[in-house]
N, C-alpha and C. Protein backbone atom coordinates (compact mmCIF):
# COMPACT_ATOMS: atom_id res chain seq x y z
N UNK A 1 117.71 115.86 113.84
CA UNK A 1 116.76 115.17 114.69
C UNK A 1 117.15 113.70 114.78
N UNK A 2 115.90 112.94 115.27
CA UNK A 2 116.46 111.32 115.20
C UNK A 2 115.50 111.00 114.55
N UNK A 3 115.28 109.22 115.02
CA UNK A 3 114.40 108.90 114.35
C UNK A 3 112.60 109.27 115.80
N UNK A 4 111.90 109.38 113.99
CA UNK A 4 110.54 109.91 115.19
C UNK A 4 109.38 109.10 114.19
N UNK A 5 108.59 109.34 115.15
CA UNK A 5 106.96 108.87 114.57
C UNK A 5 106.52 110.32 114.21
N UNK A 6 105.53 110.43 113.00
CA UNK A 6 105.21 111.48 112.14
C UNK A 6 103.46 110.82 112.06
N UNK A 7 102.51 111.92 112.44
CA UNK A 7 101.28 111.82 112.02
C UNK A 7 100.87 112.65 110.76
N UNK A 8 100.78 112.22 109.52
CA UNK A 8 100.20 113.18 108.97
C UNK A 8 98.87 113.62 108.66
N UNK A 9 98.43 114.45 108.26
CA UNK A 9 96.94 114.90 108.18
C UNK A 9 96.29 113.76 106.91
N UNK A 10 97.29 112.91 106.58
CA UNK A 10 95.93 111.68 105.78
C UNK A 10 95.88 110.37 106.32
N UNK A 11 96.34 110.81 108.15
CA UNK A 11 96.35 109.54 108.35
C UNK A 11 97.72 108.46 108.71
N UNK A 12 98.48 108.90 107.59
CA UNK A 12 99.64 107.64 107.43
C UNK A 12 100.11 108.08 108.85
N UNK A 13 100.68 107.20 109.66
CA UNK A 13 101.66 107.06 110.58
C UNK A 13 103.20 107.16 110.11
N UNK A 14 103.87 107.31 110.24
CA UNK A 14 105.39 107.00 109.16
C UNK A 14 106.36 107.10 110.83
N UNK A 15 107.14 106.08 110.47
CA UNK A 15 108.81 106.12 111.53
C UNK A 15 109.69 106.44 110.19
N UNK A 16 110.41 107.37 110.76
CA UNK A 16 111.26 107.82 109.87
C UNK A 16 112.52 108.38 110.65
N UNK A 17 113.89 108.58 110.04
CA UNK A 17 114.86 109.59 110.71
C UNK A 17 114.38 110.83 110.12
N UNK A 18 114.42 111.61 111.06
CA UNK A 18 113.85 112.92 110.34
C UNK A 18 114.86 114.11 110.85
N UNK A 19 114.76 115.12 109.62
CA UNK A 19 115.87 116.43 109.67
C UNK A 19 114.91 117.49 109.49
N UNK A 20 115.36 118.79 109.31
CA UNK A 20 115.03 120.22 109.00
C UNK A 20 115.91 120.63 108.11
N UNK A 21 114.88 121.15 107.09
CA UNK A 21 116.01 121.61 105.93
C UNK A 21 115.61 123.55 106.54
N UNK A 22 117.14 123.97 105.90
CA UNK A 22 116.81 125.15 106.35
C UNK A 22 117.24 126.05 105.37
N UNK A 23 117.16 127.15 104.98
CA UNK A 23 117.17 127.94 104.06
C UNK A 23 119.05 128.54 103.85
N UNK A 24 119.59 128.43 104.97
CA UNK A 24 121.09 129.06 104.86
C UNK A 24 121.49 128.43 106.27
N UNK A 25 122.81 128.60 105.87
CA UNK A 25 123.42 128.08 106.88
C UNK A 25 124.29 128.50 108.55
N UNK A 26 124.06 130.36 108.32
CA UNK A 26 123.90 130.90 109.30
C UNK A 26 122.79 130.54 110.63
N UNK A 27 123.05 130.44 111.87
CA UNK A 27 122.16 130.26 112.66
C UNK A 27 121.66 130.80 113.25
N UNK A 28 122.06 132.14 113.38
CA UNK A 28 121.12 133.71 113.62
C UNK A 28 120.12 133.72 112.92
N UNK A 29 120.25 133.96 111.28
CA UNK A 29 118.92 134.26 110.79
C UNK A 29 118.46 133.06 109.95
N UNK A 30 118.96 131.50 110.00
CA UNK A 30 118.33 130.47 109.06
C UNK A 30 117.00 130.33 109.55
N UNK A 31 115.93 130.01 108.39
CA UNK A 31 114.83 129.84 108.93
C UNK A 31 114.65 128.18 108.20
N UNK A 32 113.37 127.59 108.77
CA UNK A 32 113.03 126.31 108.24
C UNK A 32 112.67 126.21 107.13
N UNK A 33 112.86 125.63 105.97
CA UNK A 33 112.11 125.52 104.68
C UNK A 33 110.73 124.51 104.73
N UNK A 34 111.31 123.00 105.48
CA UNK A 34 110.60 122.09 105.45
C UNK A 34 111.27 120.76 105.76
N UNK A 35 110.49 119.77 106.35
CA UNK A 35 111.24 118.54 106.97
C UNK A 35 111.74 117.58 105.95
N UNK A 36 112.59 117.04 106.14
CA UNK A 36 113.37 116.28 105.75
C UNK A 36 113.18 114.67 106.21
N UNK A 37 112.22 113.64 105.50
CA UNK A 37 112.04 111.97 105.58
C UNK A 37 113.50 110.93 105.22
N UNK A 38 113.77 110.16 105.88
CA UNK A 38 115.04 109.30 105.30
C UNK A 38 114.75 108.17 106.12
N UNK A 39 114.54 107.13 104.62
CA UNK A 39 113.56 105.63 104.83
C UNK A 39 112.65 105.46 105.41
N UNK A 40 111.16 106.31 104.94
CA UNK A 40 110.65 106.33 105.96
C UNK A 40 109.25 104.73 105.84
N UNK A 41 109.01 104.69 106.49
CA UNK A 41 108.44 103.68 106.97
C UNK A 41 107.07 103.39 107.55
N UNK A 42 105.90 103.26 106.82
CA UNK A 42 104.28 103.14 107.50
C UNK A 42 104.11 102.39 108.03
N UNK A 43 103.91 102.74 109.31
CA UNK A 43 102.96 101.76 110.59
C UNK A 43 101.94 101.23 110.56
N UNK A 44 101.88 99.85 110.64
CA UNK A 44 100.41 99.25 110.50
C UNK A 44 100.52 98.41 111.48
N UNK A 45 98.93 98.46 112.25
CA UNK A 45 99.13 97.73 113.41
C UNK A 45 98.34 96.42 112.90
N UNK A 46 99.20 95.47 113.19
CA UNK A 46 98.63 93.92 112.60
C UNK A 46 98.00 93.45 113.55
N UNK A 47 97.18 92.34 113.24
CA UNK A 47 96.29 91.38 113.99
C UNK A 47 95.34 91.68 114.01
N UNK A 48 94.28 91.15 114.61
CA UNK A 48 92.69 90.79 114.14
C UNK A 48 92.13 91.43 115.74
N UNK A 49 92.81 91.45 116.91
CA UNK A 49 92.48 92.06 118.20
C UNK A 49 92.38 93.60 117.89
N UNK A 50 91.44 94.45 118.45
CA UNK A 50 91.19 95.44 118.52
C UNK A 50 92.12 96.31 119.32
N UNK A 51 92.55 97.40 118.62
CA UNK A 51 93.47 98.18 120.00
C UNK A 51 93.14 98.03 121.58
N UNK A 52 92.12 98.54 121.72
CA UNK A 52 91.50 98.71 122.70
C UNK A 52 92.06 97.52 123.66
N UNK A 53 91.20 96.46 122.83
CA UNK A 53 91.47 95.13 124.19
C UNK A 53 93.19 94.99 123.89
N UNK A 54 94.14 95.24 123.19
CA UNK A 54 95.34 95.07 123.29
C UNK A 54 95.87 95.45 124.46
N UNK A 55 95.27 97.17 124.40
CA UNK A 55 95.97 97.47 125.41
C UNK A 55 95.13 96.93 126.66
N UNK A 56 93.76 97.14 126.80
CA UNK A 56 93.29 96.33 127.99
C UNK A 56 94.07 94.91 128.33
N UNK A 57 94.54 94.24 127.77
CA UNK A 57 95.10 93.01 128.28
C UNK A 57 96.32 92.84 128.44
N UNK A 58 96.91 93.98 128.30
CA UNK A 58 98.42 94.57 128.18
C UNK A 58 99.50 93.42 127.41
N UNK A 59 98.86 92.98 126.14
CA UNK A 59 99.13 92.57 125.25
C UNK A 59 100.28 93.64 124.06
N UNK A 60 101.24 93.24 123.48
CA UNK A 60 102.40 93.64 122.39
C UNK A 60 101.47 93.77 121.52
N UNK A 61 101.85 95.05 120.31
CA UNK A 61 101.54 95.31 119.50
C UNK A 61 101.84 95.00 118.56
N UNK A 62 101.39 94.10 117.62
CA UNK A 62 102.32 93.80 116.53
C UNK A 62 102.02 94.86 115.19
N UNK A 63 103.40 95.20 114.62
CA UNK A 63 103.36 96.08 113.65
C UNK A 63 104.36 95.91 112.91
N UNK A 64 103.63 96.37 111.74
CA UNK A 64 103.87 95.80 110.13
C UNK A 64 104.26 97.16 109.46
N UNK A 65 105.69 96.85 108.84
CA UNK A 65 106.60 98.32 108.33
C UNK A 65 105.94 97.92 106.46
N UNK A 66 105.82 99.03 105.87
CA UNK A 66 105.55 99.26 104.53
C UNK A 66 106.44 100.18 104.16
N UNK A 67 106.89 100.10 103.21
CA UNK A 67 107.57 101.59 102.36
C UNK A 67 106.50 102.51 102.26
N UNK A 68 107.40 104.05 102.43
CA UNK A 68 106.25 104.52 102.72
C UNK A 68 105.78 105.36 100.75
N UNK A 69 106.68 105.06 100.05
CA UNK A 69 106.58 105.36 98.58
C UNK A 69 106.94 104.11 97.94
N UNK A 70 106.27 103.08 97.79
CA UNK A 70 106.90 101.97 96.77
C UNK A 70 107.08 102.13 95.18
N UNK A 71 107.08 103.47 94.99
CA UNK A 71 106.64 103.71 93.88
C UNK A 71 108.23 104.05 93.17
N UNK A 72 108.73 104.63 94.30
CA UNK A 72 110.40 105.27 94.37
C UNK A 72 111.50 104.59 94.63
N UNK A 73 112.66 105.08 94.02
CA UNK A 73 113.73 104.47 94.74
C UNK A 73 114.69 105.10 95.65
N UNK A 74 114.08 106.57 95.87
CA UNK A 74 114.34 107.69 96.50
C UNK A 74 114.33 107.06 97.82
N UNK A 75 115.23 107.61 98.85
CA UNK A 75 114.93 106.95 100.56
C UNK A 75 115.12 108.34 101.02
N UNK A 76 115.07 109.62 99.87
CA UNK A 76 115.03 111.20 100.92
C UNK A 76 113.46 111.95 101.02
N UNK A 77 113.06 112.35 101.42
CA UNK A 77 112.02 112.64 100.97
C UNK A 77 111.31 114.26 101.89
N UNK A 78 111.12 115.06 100.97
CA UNK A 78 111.13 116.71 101.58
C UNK A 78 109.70 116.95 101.39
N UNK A 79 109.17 117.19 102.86
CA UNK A 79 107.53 117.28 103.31
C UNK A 79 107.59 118.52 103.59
N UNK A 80 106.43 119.13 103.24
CA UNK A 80 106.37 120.54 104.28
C UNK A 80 105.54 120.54 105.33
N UNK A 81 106.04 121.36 106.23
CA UNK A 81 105.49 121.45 107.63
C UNK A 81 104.31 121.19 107.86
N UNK A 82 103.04 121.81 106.67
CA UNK A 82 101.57 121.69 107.01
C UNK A 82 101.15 120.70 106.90
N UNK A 83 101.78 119.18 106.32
CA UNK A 83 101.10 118.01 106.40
C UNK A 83 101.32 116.98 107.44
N UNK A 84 101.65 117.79 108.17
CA UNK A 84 102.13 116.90 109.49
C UNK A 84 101.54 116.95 110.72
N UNK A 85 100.79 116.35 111.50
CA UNK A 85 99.35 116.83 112.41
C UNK A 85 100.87 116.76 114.10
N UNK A 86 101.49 115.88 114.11
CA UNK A 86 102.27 115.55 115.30
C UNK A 86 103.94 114.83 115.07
N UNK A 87 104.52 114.74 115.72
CA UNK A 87 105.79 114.33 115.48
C UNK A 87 105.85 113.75 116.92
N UNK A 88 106.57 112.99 117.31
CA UNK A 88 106.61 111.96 118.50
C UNK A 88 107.60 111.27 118.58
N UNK A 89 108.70 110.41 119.83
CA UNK A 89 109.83 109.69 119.74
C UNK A 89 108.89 108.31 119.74
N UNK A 90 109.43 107.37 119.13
CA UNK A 90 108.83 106.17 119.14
C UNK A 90 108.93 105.58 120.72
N UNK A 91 108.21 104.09 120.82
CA UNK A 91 108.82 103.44 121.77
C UNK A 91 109.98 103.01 121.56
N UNK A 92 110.86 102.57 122.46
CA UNK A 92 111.81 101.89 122.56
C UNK A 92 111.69 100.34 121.47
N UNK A 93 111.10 99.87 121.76
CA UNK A 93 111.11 98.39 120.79
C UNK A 93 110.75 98.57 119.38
N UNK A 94 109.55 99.52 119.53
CA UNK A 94 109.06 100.38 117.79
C UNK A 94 110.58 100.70 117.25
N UNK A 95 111.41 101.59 118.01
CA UNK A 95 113.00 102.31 117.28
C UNK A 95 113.75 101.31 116.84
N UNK A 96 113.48 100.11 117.89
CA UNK A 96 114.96 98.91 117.91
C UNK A 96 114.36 98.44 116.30
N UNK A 97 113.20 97.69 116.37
CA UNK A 97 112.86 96.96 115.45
C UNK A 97 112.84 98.12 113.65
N UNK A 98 112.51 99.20 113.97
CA UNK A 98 112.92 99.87 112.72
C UNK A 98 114.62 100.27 112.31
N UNK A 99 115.11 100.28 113.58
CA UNK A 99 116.93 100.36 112.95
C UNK A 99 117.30 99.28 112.33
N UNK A 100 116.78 98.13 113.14
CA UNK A 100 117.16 96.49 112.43
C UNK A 100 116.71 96.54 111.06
N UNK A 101 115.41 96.72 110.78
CA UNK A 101 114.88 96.73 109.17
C UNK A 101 116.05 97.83 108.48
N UNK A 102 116.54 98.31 108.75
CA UNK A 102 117.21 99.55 108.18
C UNK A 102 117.91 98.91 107.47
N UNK A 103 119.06 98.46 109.19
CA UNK A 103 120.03 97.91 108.65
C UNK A 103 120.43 96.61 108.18
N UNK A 104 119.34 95.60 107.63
CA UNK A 104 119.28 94.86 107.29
C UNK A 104 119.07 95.07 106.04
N UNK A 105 118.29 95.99 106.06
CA UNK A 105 118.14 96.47 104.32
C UNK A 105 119.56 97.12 103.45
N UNK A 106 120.17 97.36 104.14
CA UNK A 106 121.56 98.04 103.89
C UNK A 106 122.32 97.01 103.16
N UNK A 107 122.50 95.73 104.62
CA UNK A 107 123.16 94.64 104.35
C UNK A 107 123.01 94.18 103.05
N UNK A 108 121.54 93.97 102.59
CA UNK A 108 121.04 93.47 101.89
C UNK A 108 121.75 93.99 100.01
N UNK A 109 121.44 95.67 100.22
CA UNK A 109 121.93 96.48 99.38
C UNK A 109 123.59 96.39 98.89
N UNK A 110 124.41 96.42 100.19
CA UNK A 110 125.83 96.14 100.13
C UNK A 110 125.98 94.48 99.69
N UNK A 111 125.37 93.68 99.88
CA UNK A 111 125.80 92.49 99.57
C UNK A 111 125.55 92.35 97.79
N UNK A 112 124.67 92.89 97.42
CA UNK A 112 124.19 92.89 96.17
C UNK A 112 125.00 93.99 95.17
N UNK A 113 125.95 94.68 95.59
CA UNK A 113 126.24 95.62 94.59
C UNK A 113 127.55 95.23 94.85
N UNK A 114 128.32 94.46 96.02
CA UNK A 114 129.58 93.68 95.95
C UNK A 114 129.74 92.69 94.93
N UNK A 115 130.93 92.92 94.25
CA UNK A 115 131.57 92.16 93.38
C UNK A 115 132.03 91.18 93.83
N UNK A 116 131.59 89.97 93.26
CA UNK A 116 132.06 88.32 93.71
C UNK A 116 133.16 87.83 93.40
């Protein structure tokens, strides 16, 4: 898959790249086990304006990325199907601005484990 927006049934929003894990690797009879999260990322819509009038004034959304486990250092993460209410492609600027965090975070990672 790519990257998508994920509703789950508690709510969280998450942008994530998302996969299908599947039971074998034949494609006649593989079936789905369960989805597959990588870096995924909670949506929070910032500011003090109400959706509503946002979009009434056709005002930008501003939104605020969280880890979506800060607890981990894991960036894979295997959900099963039933906690997931919708799956969705982001907007265009939602995708841009989460590849940048990605790969900035990468940068960040590679610069730090390079030897000086």
């Amino acid at each position: 898959m790519a990257v998508q927006v994920l509703t789950l049934k508690t709510g969280d929003r998450i942008i994530t790249e998302l996969k299908e894990v599947f039971d074998s690797d034949d494609e006649q009879t593989r079936k789905g086990v369960c989805l597959l999260m990588e870096e995924p990322y909670v949506l929070h819509l910032n500011g003090s304006t109400p959706q509503y009038l946002t979009e009434e004034l056709g005002a930008e959304y501003q939104v605020k990325f969280s880890k979506w486990n800060p607890f981990s250092v894991d960036i894979h993460y295997k959900i099963p199907y039933d906690v997931v209410m919708t799956v969705n492609d982001p907007e265009p600027g939602l995708q841009n601005a989460y590849e940048n965090k990605i790969r900035q975070k990468r940068e960040l990672e590679n610069d730090s484990n390079s030897p000086e």
